[in-house]
C-alpha atoms as a PDB file:
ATOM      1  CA  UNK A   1     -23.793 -14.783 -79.633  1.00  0.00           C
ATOM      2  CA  UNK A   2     -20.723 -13.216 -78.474  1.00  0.00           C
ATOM      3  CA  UNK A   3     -21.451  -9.390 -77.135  1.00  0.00           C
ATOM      4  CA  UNK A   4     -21.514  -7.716 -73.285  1.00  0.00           C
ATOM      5  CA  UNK A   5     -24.139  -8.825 -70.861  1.00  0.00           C
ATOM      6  CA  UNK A   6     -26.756  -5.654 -70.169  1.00  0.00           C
ATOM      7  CA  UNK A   7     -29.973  -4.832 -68.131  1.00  0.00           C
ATOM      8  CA  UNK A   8     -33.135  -4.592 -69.734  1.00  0.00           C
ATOM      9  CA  UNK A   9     -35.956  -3.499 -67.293  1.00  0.00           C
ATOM     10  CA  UNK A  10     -40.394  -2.859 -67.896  1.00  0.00           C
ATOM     11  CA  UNK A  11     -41.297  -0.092 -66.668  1.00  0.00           C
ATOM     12  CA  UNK A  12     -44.821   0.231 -65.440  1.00  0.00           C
ATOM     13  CA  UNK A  13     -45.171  -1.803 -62.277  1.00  0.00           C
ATOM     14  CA  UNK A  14     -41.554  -3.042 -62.531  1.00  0.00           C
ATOM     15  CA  UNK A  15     -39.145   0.423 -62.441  1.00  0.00           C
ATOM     16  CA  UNK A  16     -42.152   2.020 -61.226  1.00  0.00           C
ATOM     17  CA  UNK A  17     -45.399   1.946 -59.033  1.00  0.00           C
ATOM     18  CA  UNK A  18     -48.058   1.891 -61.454  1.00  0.00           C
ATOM     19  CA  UNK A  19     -48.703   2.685 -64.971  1.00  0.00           C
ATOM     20  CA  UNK A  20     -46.608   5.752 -66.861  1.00  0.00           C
ATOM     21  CA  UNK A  21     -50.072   5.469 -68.987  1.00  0.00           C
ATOM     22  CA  UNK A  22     -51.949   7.248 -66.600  1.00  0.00           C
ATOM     23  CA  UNK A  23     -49.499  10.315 -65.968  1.00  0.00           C
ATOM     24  CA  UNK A  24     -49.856  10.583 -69.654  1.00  0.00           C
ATOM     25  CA  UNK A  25     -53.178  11.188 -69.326  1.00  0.00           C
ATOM     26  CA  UNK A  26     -52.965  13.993 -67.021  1.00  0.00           C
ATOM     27  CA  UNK A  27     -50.258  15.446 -69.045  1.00  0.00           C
ATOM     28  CA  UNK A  28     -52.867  15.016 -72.404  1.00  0.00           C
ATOM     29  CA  UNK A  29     -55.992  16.464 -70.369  1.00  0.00           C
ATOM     30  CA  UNK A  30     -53.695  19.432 -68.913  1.00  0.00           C
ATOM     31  CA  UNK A  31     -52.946  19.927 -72.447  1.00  0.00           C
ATOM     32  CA  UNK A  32     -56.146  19.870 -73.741  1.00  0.00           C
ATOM     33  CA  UNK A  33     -56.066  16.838 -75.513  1.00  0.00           C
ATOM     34  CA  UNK A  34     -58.126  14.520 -73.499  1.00  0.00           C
ATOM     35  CA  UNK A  35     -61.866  15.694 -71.567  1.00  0.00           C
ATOM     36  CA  UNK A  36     -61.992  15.030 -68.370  1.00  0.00           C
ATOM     37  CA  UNK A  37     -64.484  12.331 -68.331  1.00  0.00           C
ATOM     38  CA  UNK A  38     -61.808  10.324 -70.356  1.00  0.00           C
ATOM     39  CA  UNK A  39     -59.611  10.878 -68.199  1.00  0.00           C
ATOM     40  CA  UNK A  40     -61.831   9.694 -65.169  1.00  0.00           C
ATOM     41  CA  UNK A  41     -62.211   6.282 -67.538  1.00  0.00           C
ATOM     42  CA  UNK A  42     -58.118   6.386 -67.297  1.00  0.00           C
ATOM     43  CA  UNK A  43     -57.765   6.768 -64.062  1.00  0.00           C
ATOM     44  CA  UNK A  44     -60.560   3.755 -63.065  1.00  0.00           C
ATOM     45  CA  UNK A  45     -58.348   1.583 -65.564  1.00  0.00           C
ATOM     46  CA  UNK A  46     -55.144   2.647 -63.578  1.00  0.00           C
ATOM     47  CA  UNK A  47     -56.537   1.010 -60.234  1.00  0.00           C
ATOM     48  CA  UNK A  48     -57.307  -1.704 -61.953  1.00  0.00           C
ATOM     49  CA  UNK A  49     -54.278  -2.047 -63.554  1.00  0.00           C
ATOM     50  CA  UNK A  50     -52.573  -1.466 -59.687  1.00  0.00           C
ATOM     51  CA  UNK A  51     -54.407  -4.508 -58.077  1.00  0.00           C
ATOM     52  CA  UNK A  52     -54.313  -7.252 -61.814  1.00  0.00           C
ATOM     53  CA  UNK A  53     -51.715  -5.976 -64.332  1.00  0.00           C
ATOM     54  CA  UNK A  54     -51.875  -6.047 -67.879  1.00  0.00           C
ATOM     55  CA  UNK A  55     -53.895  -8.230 -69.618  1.00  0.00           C
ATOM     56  CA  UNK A  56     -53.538  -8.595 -73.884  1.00  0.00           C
ATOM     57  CA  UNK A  57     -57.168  -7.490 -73.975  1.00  0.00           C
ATOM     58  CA  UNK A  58     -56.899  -4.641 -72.104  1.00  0.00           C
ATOM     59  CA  UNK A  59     -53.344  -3.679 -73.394  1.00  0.00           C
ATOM     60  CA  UNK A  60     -54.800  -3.896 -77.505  1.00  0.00           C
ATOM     61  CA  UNK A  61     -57.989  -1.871 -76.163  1.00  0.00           C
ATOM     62  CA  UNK A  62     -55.780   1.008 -74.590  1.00  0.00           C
ATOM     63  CA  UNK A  63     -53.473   0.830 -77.513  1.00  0.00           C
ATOM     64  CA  UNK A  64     -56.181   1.329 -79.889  1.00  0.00           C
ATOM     65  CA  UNK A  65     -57.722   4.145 -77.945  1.00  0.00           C
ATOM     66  CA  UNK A  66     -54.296   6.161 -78.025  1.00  0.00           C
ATOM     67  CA  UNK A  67     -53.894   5.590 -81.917  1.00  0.00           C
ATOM     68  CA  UNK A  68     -57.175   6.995 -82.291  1.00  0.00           C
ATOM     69  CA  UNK A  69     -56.079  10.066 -79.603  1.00  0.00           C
ATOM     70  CA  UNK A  70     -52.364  10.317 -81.785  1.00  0.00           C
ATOM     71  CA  UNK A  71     -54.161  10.945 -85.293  1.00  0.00           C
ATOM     72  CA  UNK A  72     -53.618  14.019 -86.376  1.00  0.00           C
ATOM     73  CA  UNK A  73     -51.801  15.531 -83.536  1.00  0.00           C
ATOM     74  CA  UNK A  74     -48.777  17.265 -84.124  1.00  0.00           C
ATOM     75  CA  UNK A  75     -45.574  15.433 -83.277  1.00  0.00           C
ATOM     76  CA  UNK A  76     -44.314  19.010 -81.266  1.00  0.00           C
ATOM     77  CA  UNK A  77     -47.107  18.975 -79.051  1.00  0.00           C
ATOM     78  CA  UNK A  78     -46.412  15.129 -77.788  1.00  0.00           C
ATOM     79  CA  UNK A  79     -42.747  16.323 -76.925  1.00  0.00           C
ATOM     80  CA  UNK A  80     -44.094  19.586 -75.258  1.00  0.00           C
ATOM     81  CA  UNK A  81     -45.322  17.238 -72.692  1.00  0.00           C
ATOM     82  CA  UNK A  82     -42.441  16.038 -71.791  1.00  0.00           C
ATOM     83  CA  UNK A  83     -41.580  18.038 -68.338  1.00  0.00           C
ATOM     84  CA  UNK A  84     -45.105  17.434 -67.261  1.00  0.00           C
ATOM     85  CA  UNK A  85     -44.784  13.875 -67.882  1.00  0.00           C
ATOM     86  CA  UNK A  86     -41.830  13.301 -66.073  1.00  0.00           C
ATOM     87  CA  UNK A  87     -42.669  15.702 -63.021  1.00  0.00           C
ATOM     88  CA  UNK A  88     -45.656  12.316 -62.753  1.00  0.00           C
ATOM     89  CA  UNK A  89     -43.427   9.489 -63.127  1.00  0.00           C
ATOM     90  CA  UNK A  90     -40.071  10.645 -61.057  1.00  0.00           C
ATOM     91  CA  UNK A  91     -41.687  10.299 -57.967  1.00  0.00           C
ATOM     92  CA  UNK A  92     -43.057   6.597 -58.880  1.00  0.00           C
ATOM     93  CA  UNK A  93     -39.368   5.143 -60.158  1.00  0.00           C
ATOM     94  CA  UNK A  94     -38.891   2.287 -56.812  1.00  0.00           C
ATOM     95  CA  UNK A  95     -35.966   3.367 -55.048  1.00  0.00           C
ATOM     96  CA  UNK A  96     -34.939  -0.457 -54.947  1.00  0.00           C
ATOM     97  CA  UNK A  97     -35.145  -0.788 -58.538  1.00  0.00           C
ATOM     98  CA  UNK A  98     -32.643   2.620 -58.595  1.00  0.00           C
ATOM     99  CA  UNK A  99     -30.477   0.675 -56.968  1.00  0.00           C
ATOM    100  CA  UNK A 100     -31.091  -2.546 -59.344  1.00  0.00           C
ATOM    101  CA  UNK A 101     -29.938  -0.277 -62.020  1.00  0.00           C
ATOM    102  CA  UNK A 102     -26.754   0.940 -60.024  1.00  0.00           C
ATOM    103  CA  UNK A 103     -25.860  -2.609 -59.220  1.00  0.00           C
ATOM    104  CA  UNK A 104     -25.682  -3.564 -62.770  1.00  0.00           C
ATOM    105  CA  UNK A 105     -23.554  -0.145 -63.833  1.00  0.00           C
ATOM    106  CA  UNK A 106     -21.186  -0.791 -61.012  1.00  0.00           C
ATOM    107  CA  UNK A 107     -20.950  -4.084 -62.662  1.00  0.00           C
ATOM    108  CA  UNK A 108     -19.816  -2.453 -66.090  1.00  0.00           C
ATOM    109  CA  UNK A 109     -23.136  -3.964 -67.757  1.00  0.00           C
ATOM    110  CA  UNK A 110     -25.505  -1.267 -69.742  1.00  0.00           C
ATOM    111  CA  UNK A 111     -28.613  -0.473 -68.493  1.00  0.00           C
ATOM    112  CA  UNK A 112     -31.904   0.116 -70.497  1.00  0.00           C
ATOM    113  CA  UNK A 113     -35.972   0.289 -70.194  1.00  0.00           C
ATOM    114  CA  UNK A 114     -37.985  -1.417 -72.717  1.00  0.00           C
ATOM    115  CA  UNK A 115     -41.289  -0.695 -72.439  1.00  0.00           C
ATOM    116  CA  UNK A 116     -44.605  -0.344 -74.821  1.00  0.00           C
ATOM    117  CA  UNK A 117     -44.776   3.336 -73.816  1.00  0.00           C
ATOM    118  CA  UNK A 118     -44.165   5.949 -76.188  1.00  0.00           C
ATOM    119  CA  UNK A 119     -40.339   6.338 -77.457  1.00  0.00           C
ATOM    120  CA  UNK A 120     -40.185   9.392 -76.501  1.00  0.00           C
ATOM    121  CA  UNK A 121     -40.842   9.122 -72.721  1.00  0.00           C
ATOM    122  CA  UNK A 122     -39.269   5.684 -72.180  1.00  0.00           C
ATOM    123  CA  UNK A 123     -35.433   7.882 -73.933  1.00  0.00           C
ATOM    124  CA  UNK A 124     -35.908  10.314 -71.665  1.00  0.00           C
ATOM    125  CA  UNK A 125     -36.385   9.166 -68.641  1.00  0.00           C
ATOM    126  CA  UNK A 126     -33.793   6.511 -69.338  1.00  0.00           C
ATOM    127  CA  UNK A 127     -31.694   9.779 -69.916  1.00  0.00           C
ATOM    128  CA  UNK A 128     -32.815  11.259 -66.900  1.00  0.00           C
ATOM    129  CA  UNK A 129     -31.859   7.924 -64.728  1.00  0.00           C
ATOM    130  CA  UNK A 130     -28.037   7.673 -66.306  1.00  0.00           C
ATOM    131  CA  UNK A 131     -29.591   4.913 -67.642  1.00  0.00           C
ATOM    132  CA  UNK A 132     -27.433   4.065 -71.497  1.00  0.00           C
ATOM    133  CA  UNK A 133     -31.128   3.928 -72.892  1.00  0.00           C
ATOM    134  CA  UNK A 134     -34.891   3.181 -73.900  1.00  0.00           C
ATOM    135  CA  UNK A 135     -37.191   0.828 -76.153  1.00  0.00           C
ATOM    136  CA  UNK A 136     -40.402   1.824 -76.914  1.00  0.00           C
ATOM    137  CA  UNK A 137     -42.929   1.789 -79.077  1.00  0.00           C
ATOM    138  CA  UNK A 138     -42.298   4.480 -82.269  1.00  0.00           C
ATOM    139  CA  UNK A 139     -45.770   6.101 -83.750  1.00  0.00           C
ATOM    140  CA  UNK A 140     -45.408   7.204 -87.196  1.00  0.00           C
ATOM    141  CA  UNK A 141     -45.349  10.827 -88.334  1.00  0.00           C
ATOM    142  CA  UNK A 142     -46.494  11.856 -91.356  1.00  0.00           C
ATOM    143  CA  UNK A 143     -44.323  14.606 -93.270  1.00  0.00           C
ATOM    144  CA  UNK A 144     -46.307  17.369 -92.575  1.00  0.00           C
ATOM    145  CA  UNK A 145     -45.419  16.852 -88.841  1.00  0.00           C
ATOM    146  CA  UNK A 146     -48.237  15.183 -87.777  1.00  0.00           C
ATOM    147  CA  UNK A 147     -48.412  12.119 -86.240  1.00  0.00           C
ATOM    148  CA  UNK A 148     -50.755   9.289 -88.298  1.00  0.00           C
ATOM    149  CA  UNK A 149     -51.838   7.117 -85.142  1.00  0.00           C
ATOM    150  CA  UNK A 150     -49.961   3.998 -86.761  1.00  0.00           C
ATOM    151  CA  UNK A 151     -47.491   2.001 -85.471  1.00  0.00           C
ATOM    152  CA  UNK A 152     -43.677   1.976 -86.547  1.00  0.00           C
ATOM    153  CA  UNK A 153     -43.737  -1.946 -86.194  1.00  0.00           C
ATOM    154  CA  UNK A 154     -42.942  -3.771 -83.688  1.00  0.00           C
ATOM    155  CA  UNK A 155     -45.317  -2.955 -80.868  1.00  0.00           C
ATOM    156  CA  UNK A 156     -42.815  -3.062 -77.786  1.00  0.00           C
ATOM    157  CA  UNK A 157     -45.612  -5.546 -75.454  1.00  0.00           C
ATOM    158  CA  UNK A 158     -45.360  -9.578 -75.054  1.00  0.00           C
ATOM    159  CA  UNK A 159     -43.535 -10.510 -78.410  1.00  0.00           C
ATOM    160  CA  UNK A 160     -42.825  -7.283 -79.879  1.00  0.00           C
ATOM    161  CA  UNK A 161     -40.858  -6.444 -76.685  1.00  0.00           C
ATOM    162  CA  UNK A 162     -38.429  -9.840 -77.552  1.00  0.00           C
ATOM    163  CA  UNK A 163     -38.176  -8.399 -81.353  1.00  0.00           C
ATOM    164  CA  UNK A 164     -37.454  -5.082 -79.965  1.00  0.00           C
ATOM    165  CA  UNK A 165     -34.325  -6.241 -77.780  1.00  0.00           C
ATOM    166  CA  UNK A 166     -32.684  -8.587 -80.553  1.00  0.00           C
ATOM    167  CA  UNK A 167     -32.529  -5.757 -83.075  1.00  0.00           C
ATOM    168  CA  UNK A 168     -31.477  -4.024 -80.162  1.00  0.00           C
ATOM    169  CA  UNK A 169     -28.692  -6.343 -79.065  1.00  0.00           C
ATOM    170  CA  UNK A 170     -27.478  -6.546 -82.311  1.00  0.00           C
ATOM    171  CA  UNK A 171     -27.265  -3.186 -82.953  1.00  0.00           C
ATOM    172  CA  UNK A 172     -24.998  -2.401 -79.700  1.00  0.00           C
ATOM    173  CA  UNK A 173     -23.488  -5.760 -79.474  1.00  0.00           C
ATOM    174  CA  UNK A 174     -25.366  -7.090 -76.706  1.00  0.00           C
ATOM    175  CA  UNK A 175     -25.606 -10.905 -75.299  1.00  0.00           C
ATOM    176  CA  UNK A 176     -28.915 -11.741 -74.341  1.00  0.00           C
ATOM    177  CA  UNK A 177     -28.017 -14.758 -73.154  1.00  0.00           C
ATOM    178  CA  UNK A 178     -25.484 -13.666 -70.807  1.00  0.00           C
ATOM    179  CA  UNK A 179     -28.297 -10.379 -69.884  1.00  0.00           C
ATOM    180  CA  UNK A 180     -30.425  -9.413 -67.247  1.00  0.00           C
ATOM    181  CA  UNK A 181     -34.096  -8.449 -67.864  1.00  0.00           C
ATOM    182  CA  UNK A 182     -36.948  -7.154 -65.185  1.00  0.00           C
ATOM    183  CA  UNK A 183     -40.431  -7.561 -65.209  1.00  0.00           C
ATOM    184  CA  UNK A 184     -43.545  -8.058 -62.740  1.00  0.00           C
ATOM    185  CA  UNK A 185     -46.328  -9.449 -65.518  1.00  0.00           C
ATOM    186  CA  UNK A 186     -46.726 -12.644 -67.122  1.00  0.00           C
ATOM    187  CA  UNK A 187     -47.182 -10.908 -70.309  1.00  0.00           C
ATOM    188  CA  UNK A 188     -43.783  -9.840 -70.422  1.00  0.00           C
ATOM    189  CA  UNK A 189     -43.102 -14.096 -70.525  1.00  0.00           C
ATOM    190  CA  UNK A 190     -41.429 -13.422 -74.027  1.00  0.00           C
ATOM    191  CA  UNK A 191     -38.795 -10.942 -72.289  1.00  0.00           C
ATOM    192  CA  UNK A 192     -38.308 -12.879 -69.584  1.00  0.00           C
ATOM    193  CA  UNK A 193     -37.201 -15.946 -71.553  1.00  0.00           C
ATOM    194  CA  UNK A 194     -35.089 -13.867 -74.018  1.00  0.00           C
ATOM    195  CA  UNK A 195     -32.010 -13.350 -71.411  1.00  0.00           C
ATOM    196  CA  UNK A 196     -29.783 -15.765 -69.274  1.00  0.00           C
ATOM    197  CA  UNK A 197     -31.155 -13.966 -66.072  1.00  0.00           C
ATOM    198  CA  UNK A 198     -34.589 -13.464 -65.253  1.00  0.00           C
ATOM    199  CA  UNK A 199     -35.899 -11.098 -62.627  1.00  0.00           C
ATOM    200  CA  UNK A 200     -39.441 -11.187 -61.448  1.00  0.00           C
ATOM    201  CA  UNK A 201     -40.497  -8.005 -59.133  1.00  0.00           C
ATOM    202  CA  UNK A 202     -43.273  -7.973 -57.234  1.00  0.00           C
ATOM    203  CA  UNK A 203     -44.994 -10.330 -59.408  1.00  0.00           C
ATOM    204  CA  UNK A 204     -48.374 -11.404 -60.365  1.00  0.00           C
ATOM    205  CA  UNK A 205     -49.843 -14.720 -59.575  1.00  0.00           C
ATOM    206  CA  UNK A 206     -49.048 -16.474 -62.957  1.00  0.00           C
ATOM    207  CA  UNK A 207     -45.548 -14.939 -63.488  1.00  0.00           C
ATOM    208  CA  UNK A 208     -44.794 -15.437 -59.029  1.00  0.00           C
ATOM    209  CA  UNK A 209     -45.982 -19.383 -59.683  1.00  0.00           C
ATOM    210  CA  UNK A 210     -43.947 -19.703 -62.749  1.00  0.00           C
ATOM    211  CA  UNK A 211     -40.939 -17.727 -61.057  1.00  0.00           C
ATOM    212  CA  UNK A 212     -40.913 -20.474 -58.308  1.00  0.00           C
ATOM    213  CA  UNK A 213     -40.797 -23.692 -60.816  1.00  0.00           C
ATOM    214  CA  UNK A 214     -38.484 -21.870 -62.616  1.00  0.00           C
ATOM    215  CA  UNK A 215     -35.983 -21.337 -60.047  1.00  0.00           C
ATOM    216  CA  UNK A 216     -36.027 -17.483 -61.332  1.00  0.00           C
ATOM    217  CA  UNK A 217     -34.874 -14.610 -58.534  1.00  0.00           C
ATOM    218  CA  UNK A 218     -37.876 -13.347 -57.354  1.00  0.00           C
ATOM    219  CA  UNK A 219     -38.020  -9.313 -56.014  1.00  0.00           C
ATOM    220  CA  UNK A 220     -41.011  -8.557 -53.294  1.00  0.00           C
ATOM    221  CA  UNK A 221     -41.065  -5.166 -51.725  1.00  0.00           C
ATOM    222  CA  UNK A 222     -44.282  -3.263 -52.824  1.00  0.00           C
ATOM    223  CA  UNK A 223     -47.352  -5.310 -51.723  1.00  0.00           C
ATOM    224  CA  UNK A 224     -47.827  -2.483 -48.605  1.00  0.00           C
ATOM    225  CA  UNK A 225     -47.034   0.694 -50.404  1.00  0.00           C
ATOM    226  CA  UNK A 226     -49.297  -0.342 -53.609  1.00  0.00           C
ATOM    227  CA  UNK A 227     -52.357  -0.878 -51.005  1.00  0.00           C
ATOM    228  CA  UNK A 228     -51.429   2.593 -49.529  1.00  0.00           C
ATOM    229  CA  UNK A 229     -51.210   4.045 -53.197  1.00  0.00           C
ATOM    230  CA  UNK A 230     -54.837   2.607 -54.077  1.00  0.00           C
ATOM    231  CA  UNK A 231     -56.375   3.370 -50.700  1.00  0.00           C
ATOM    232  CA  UNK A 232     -54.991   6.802 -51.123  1.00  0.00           C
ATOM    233  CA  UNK A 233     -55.485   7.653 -54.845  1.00  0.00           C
ATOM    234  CA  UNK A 234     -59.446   6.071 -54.316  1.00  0.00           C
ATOM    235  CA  UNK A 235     -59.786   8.887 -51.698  1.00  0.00           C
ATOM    236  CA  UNK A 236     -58.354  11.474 -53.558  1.00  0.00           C
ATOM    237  CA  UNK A 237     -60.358  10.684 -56.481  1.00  0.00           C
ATOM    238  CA  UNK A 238     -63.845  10.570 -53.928  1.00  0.00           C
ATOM    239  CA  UNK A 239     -62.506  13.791 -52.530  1.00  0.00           C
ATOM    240  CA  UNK A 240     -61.736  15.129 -55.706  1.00  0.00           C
ATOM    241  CA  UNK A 241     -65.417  14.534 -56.718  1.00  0.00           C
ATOM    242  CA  UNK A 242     -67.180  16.056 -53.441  1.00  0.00           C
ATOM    243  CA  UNK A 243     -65.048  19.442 -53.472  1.00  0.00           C
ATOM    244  CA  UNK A 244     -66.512  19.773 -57.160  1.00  0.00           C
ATOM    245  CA  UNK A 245     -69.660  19.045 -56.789  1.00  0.00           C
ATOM    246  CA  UNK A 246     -69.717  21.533 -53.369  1.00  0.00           C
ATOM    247  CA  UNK A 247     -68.575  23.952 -55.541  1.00  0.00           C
ATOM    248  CA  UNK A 248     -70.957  23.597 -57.987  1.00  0.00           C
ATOM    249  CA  UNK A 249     -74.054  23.882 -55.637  1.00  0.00           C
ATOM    250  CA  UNK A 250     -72.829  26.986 -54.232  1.00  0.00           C
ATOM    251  CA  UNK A 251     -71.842  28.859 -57.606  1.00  0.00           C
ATOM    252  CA  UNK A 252     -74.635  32.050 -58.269  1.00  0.00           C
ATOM    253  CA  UNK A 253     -76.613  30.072 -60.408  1.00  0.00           C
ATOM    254  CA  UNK A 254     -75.401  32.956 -63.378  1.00  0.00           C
ATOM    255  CA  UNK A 255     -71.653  32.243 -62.549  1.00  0.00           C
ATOM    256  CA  UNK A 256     -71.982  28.454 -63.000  1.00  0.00           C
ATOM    257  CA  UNK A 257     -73.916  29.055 -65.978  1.00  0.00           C
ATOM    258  CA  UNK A 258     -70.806  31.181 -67.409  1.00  0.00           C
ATOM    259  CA  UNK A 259     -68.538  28.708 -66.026  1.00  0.00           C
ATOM    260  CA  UNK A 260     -69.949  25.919 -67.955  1.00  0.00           C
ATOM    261  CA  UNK A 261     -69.696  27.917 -71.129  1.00  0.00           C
ATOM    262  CA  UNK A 262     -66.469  28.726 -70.526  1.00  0.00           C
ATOM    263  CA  UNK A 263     -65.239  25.150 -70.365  1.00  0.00           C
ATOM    264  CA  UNK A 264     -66.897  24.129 -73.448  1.00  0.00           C
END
């Protein structure tokens, strides 16, 4: 295929430290959307997700809890949460990857993020960046507004994500073959193999292994900060817990019991 060469780089764990998942969920439970004991589940599933990655399991089981969380909500109130979304993943984009992405404009090639977050969030941050764009995955809204919890097809995770960038390439006359693409997860395999350059960053143990046989550039630069990020979020969370239950004991016993009512 004849085209320019571009950049194509994942987001969670690759363009950023951790999962753009999880600030979603604060930006949902600050909006009302989500109770806080889901978002308590979300947050256990974003350590997780910090020390292993994505698995297909996990990433179908979090896909078809946000479906179910999407139903019925109206498209306006997603993109409301923009700012507050953003204000959680700024501060996570790698400074090294920032300069990835510079490298490759420098070098006249576009730049873009394809991940299977929402469309929405990967456009605009890729906006934000001076990035020339984003690939996500598209949820279908109904035409009263609301969005239906399905899928506009393809998924943008493992296979979709290679679907995803052809019709992409194609559309802006893009070489794959001559293209760049970024990714720390095994699961992202399929992107990996679609360009001429593969890039894995800060790997995990399957994709660091296979990165090695396969002669593939290999990045390494956040094994100390992501221990620092658990050890600190874990604390935060602990703390987060005590000061709440303190508070709790010593509410009047009348003023908790109003306080309770309030929240439901």
């Amino acid at each position: 295929m004849s085209g320019r060469p571009a950049a194509f780089f994942d987001l969670d764990r690759t363009l950023m430290a951790g999962s753009s998942g999880m600030h979603f969920a604060r930006a949902a439970y600050r909006s009302g959307m989500v109770s806080r004991a889901r978002l308590a589940r979300w947050g256990v599933e974003h350590v997780r997700f910090r020390l292993r990655g994505s698995t297909d399991a996990r990433t179908a089981q979090v896909l078809s809890q946000v479906k179910e969380l999407l139903a019925g909500v109206p498209e306006r109130d997603i993109e409301r949460m923009g700012p507050d979304l953003l204000a959680g993943v700024l501060p996570r984009i790698y400074p090294k990857m920032l300069e990835e992405v510079r490298a490759h404009q420098d070098a006249g090639r576009a730049t873009f993020i394809v991940s299977a977050a929402g469309n929405g969030l990967v456009e605009m941050l890729a906006r934000v960046l001076g990035m020339d764009g984003g690939i996500g995955t598209r949820y279908e809204v109904g035409a009263d507004g609301m969005l239906t919890g399905r899928i506009v097809e393809p998924f943008v995770y493992g296979d979709g994500k290679v679907a995803a960038m052809k019709r992409f390439a194609e559309e802006h006359d893009i070489d794959l073959t001559a293209s760049w693409a970024y990714s720390d997860s095994a699961s992202d395999l399929p992107m990996l193999r679609a360009v001429g350059n593969p890039v894995a960053v800060n790997p995990d143990a399957e994709l660091a292994k296979l990165a090695v046989d396969e002669g593939w550039r290999i990045m390494r630069f956040e094994k100390l900060g992501r221990r620092l990020a658990i050890g600190g979020a874990t604390l935060a969370a602990a703390a987060s817990g005590t000061l709440l239950a303190t508070r709790r004991r010593h509410y009047p016993r009348g003023l908790r019991a109003r306080t309770s009512r309030r929240r439901r």
